[in-house]
Protein backbone atom coordinates (compact mmCIF):
# COMPACT_ATOMS: atom_id res chain seq x y z
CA UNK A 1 0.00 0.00 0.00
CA UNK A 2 1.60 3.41 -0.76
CA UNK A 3 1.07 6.43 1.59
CA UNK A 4 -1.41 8.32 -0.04
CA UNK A 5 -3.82 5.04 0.32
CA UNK A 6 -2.88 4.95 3.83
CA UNK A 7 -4.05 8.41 4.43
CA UNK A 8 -6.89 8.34 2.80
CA UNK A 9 -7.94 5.16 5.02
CA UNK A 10 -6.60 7.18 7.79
CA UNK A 11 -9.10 9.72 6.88
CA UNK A 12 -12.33 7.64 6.30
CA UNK A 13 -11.31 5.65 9.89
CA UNK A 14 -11.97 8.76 11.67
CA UNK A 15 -14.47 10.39 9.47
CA UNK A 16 -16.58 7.11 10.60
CA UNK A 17 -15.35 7.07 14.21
CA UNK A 18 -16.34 11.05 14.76
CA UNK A 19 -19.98 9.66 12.91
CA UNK A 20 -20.41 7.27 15.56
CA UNK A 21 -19.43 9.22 18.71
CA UNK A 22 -21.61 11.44 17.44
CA UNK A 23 -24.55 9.74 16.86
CA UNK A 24 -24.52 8.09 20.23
CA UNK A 25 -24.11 11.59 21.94
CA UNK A 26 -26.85 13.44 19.94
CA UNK A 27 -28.88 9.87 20.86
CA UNK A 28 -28.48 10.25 24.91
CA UNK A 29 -31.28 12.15 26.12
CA UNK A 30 -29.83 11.40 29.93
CA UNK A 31 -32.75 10.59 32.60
CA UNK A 32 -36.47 11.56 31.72
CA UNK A 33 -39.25 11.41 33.57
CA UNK A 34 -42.97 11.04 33.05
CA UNK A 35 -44.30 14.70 32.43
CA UNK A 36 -47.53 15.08 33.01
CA UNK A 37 -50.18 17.36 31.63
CA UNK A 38 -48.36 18.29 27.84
CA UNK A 39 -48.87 15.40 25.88
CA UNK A 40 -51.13 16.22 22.87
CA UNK A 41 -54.20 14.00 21.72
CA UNK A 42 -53.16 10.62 20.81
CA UNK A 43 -49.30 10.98 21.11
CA UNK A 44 -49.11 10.45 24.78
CA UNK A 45 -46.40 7.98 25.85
CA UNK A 46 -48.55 5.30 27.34
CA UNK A 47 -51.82 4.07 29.66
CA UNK A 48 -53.55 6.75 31.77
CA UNK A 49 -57.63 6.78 33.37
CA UNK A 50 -59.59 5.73 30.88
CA UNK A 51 -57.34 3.47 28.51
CA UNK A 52 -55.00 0.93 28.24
CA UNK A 53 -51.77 1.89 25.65
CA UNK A 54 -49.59 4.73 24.27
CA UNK A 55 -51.19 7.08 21.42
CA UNK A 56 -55.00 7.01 23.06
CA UNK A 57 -54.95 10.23 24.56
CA UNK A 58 -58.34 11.85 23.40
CA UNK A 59 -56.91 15.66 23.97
CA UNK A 60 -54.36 17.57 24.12
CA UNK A 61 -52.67 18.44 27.36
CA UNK A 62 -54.78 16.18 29.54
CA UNK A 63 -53.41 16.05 33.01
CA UNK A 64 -53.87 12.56 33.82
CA UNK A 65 -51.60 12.22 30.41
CA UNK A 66 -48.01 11.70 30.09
CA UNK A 67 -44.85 11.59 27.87
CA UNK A 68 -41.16 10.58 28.83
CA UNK A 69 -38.83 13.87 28.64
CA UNK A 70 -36.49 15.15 31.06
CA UNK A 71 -37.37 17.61 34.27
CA UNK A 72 -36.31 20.85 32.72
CA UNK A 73 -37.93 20.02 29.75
CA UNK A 74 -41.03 19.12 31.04
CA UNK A 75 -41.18 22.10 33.38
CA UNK A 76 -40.61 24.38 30.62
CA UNK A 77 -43.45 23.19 28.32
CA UNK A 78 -45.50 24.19 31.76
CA UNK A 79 -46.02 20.15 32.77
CA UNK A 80 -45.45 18.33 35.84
CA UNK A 81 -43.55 15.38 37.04
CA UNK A 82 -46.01 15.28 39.58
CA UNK A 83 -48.79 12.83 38.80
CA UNK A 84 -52.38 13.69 39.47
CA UNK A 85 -54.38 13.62 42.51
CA UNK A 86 -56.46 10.50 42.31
């Protein structure tokens, strides 16, 4: 192998490794919690009073509904982490 070849798998080696360290750090959300009260209809996260799975959430913002996100993220959208008083 001459040295240009070398370089240029030197190149594409870490191209792909900076790809991949990447893609597992935009990935990491860190810890999330259930937020209550800012999931819109039918995206919310999973079973709350009235039904049984994920996506069944009849409006939007329903307290007793949740999604997974993280604290400050939840508090900012004007949710809680809190879940309703039965």
């Amino acid at each position: 192998m001459d040295l240009k070849k070398i370089a240029i798998a030197a190149a594409i080696g870490s191209f792909l490794t900076m790809g991949v360290a990447g893609a597992a750090s935009a990935g990491d959300t860190g810890s999330s919690d259930k937020c209550y009260g800012v999931a819109k209809a039918g995206m919310n996260d999973c079973a709350a009073n009235g039904h049984s799975c994920a996506g069944q959430a009849k409006k939007d913002n329903d307290p007793n509904e949740w999604k997974h996100m993280p604290k400050e993220e939840c508090e900012k959208m004007g949710g809680t982490t809190e879940a309703p008083k039965k």
